[in-house]
C-alpha atoms as a PDB file:
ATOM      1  CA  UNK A   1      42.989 -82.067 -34.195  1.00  0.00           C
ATOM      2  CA  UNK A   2      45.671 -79.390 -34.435  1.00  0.00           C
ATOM      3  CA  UNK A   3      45.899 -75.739 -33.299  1.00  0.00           C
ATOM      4  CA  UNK A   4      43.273 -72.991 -34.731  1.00  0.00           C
ATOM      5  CA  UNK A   5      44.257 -69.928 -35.268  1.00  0.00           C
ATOM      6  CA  UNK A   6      41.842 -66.835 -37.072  1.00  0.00           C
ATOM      7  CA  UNK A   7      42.400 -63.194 -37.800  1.00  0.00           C
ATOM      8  CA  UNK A   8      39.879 -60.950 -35.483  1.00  0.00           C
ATOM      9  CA  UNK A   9      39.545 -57.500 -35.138  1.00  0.00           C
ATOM     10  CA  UNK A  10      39.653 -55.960 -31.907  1.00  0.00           C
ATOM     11  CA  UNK A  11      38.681 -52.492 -30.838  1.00  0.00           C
ATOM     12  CA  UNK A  12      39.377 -50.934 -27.357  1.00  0.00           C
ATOM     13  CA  UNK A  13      36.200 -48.427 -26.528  1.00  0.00           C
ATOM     14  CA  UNK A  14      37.501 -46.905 -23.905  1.00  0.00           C
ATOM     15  CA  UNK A  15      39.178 -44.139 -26.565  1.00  0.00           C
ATOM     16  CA  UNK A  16      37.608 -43.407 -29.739  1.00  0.00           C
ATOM     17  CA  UNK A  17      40.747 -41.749 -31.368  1.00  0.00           C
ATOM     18  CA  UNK A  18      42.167 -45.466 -31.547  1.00  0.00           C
ATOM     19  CA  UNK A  19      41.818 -47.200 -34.580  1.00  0.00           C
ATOM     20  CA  UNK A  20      40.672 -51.190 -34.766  1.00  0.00           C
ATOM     21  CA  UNK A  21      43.707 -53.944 -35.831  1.00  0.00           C
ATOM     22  CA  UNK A  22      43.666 -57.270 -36.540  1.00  0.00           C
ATOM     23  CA  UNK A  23      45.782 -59.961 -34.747  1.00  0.00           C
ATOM     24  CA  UNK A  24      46.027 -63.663 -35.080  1.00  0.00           C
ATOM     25  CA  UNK A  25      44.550 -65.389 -33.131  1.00  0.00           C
ATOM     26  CA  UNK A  26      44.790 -69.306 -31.132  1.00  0.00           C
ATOM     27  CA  UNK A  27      41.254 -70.344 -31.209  1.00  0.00           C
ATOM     28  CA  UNK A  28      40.496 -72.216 -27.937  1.00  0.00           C
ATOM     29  CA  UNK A  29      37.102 -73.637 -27.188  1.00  0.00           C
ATOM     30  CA  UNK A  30      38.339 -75.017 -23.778  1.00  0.00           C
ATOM     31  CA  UNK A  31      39.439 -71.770 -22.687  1.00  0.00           C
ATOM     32  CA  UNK A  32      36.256 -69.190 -21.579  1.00  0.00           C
ATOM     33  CA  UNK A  33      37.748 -65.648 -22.222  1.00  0.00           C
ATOM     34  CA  UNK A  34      39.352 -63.816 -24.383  1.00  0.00           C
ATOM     35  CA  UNK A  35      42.839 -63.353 -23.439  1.00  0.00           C
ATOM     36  CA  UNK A  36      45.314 -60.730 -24.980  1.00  0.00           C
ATOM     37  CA  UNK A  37      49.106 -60.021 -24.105  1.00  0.00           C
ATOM     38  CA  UNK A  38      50.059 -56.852 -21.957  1.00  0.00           C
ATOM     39  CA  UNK A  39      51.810 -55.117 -25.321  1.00  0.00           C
ATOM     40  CA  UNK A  40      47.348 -55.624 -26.869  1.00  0.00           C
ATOM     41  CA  UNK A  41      46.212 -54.260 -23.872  1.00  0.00           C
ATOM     42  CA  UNK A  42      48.214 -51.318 -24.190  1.00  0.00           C
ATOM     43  CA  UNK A  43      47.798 -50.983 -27.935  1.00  0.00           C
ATOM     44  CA  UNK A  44      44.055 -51.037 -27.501  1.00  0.00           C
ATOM     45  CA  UNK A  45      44.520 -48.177 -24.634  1.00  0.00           C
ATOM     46  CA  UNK A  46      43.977 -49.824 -21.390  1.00  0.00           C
ATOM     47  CA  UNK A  47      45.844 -49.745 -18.548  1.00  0.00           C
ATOM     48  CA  UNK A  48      46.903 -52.995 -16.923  1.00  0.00           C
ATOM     49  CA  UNK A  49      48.695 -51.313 -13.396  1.00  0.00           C
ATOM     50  CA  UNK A  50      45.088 -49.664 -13.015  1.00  0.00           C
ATOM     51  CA  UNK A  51      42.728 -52.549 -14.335  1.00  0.00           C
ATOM     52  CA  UNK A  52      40.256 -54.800 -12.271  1.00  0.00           C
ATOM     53  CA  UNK A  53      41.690 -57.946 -11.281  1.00  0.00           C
ATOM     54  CA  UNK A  54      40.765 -61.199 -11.968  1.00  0.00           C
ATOM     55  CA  UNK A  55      41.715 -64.839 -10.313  1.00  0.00           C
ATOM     56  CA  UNK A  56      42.208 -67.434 -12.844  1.00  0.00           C
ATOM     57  CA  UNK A  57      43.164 -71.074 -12.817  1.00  0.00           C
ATOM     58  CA  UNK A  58      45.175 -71.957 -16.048  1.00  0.00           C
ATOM     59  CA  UNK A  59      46.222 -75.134 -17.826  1.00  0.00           C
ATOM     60  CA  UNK A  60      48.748 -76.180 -15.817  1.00  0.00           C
ATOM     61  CA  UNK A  61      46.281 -75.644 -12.643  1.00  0.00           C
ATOM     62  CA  UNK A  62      48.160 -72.997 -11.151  1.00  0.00           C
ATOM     63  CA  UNK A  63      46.032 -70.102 -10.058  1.00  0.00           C
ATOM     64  CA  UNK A  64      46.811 -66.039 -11.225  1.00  0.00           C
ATOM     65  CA  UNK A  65      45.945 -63.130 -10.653  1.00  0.00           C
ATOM     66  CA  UNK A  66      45.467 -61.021 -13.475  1.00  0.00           C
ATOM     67  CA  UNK A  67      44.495 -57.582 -14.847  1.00  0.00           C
ATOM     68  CA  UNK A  68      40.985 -57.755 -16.596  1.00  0.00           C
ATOM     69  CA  UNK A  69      40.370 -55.189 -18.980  1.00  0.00           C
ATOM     70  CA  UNK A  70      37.439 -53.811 -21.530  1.00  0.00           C
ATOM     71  CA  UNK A  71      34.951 -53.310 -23.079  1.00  0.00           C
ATOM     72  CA  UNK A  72      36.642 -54.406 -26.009  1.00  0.00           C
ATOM     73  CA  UNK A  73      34.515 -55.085 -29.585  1.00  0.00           C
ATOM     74  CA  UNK A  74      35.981 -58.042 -31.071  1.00  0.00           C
ATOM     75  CA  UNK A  75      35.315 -58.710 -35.382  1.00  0.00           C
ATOM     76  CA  UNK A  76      35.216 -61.672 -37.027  1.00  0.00           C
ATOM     77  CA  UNK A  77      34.066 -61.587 -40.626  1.00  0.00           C
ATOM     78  CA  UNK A  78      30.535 -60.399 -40.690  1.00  0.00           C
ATOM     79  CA  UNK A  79      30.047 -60.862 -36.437  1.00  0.00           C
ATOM     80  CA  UNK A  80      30.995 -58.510 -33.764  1.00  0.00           C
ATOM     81  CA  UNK A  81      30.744 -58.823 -29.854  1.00  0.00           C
ATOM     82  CA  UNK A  82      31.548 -57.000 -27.060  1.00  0.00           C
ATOM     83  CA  UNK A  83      33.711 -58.270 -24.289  1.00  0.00           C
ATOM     84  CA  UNK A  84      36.095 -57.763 -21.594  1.00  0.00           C
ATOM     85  CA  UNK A  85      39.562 -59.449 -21.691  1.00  0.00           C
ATOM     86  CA  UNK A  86      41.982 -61.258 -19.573  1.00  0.00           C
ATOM     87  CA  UNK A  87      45.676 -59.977 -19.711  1.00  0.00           C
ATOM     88  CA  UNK A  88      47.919 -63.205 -20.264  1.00  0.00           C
ATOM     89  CA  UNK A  89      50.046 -64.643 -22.009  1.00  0.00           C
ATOM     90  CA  UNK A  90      52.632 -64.023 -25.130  1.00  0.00           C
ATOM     91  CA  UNK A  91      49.388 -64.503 -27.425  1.00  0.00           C
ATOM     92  CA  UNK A  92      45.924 -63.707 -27.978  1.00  0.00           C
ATOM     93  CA  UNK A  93      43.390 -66.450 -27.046  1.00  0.00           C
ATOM     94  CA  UNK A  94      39.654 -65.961 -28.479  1.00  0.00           C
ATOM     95  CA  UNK A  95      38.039 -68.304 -26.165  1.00  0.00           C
ATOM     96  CA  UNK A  96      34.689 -69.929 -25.742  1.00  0.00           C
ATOM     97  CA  UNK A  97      32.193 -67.430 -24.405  1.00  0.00           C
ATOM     98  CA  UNK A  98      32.969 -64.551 -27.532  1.00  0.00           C
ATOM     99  CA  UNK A  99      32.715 -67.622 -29.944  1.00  0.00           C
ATOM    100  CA  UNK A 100      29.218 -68.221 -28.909  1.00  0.00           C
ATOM    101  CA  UNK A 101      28.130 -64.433 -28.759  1.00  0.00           C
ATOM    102  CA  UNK A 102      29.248 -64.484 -32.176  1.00  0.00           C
ATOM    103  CA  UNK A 103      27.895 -67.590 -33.288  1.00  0.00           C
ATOM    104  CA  UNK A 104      31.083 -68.929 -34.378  1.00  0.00           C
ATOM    105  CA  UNK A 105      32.210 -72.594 -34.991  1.00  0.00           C
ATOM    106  CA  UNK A 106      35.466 -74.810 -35.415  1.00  0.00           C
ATOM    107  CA  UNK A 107      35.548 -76.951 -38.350  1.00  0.00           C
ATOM    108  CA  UNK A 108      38.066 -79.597 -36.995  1.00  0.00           C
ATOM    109  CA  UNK A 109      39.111 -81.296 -40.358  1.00  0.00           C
ATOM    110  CA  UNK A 110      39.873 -77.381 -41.898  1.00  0.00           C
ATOM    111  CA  UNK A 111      41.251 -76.083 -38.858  1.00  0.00           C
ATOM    112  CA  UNK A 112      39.281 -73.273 -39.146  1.00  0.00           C
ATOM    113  CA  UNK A 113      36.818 -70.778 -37.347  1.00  0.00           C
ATOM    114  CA  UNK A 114      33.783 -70.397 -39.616  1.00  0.00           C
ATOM    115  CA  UNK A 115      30.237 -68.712 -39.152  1.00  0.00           C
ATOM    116  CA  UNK A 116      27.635 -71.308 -38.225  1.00  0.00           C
ATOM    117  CA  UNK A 117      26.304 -71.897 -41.788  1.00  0.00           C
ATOM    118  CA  UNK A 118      23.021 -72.577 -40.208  1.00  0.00           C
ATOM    119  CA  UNK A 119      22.830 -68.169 -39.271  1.00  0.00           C
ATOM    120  CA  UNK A 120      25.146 -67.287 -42.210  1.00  0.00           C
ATOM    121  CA  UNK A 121      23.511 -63.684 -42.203  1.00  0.00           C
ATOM    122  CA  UNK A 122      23.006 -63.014 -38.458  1.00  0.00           C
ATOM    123  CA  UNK A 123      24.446 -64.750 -34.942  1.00  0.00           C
ATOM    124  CA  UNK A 124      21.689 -66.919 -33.513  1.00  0.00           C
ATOM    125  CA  UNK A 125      21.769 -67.458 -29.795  1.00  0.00           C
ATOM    126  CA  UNK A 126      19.405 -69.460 -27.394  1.00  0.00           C
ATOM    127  CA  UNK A 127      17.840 -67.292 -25.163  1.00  0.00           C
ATOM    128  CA  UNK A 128      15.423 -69.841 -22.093  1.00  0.00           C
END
């Protein structure tokens, strides 16, 4: 399977005066968070020197320590969730958890992020 990649929206709600943008985005369901680079965070109006912190082991096992911002409201077509973000990397990175809140799948073969077809209208969720 190759990389996945989707347009989301995000929205920092921290300031109301800032307007939602879309960015491209990898699609990673081995990754938990979403992730966003510092030039995002600052575009969605957070500040990274006075964020929470966050220690996080990444791919190549090495362990960071990282700013952790939010809440941020992330879009994908009809589904929206809220969420916090890791600052990181030279990309944004929607990753596991925020897929599921939004009840969002990857269709390997299209390389694609779709809405589960089987809650087209509304994101279903197991709740026991």
């Amino acid at each position: 399977m190759g990389l996945v990649h989707a347009d989301i929206e995000l929205k920092g709600l921290g300031d109301s005066k800032l307007l939602p943008f879309t960015v491209t985005s990898l699609v990673d369901t081995g990754a938990l968070h979403l992730c966003i680079p510092e030039h995002v965070a600052i575009q969605l109006g957070f500040d990274c020197e006075d964020s929470d912190k966050r220690s996080v082991t990444i791919a190549s096992g090495e362990r960071k320590l990282c700013p952790y911002v939010g809440p941020i409201q992330i879009s994908f077509n009809n589904r929206k969730c809220f969420s916090g973000a890791l600052v990181l990397g030279n990309e944004v990175l929607l990753g596991a958890i925020p897929m599921e809140d939004m009840d969002l799948i990857v269709h390997p073969a299209k390389l694609a992020l779709l809405v589960n077809p089987d809650s087209p209208n509304i994101p279903a969720s197991t709740v026991k």
